[in-house]
C-alpha atoms as a PDB file:
ATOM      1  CA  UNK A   1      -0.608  22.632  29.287  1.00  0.00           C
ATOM      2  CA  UNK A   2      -4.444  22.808  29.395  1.00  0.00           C
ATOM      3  CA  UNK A   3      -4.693  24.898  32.427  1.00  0.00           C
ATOM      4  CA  UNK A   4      -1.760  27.316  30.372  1.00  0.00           C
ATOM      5  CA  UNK A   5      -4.097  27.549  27.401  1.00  0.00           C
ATOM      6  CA  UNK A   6      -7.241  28.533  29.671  1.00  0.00           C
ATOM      7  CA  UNK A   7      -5.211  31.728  31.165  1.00  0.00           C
ATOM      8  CA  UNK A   8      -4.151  32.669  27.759  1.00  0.00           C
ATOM      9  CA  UNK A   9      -7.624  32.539  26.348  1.00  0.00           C
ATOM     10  CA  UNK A  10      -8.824  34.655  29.646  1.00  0.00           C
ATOM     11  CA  UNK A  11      -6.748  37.149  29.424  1.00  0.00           C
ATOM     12  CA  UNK A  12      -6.699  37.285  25.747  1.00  0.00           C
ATOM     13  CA  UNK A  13     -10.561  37.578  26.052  1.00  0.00           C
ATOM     14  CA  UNK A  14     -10.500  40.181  28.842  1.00  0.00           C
ATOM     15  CA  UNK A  15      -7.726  41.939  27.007  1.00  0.00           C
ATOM     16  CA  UNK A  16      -9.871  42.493  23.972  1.00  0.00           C
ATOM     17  CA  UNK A  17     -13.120  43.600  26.065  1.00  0.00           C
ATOM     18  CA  UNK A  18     -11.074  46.385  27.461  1.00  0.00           C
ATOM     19  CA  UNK A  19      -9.273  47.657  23.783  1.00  0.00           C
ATOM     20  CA  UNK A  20     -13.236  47.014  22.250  1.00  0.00           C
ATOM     21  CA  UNK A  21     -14.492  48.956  24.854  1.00  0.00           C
ATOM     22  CA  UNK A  22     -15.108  52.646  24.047  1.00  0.00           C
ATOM     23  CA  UNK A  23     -18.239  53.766  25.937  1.00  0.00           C
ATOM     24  CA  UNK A  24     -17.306  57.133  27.125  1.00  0.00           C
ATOM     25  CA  UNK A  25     -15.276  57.944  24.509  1.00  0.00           C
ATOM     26  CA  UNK A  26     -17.485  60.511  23.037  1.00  0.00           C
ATOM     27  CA  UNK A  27     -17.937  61.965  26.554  1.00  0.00           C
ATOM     28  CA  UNK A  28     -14.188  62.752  26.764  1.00  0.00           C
ATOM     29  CA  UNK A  29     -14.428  64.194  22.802  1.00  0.00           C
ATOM     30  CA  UNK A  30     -17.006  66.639  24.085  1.00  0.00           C
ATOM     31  CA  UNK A  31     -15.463  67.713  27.095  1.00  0.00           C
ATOM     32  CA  UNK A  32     -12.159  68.594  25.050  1.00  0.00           C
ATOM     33  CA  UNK A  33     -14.506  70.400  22.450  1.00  0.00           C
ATOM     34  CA  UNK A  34     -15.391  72.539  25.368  1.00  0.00           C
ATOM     35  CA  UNK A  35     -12.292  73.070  27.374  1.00  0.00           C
ATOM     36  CA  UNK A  36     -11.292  74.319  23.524  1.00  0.00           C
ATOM     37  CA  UNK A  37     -13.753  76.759  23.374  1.00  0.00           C
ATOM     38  CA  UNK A  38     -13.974  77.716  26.943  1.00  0.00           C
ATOM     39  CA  UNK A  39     -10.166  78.732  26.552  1.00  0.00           C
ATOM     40  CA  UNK A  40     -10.521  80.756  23.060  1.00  0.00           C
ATOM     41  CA  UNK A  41     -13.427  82.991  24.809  1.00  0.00           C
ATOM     42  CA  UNK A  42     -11.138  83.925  27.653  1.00  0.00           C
ATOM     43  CA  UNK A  43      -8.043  84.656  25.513  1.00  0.00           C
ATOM     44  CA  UNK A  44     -10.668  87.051  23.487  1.00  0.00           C
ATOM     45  CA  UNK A  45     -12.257  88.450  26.845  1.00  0.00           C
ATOM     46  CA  UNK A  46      -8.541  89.189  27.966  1.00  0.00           C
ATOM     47  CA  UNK A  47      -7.535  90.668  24.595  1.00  0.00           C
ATOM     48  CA  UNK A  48     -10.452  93.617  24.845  1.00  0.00           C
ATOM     49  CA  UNK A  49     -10.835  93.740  28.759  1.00  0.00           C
ATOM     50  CA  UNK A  50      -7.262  95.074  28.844  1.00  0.00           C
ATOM     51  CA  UNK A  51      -5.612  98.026  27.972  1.00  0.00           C
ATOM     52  CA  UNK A  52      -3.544  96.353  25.174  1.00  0.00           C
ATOM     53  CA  UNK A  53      -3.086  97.318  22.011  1.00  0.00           C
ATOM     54  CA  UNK A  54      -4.294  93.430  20.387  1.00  0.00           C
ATOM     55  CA  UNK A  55      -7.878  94.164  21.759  1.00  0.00           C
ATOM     56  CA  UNK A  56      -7.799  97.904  20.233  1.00  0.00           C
ATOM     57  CA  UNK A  57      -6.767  96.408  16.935  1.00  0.00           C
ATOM     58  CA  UNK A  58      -9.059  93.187  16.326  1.00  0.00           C
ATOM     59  CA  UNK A  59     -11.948  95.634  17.167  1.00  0.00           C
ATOM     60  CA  UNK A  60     -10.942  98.068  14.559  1.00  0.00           C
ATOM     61  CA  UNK A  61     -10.316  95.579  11.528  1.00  0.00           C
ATOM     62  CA  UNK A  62     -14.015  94.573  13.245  1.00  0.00           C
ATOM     63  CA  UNK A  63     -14.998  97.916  12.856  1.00  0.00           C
ATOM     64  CA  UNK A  64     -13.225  98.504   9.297  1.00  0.00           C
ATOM     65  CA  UNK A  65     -15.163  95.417   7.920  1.00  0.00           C
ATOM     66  CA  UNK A  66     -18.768  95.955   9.025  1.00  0.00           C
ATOM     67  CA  UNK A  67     -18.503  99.521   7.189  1.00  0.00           C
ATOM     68  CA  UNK A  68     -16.820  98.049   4.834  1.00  0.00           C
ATOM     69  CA  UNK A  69     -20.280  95.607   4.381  1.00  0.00           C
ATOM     70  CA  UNK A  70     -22.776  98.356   4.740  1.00  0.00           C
END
């Protein structure tokens, strides 16, 4: 019974080192951040490199609210 209560506490102990550990964590955050923004800059680059008419219209309301500024 002894020997059963040392394995529990081992892998009890080496189970809660792995859920405490979080180093890296904020790595994986950043990199998601990115991917994020890396994806929203080529949905805009396709949206005026084409010949559709999405591009034509963001850069008009674009347009329409810098004159409408100065």
């Amino acid at each position: 019974m002894k020997k059963l209560n040392e394995w529990y506490f081992k892998a009890m102990n080496a189970a809660a080192s792995k859920v405490n550990n979080e180093r890296g964590s904020q790595t994986l955050e950043w990199l998601g951040i990115a991917a994020v923004v890396v994806i929203v800059v080529g949905v805009i680059s396709q949206a005026f490199a084409g010949d559709s008419g999405i591009g034509d219209a963001i850069k008009s309301k674009f347009e329409e609210f810098i004159d409408s500024i100065g």
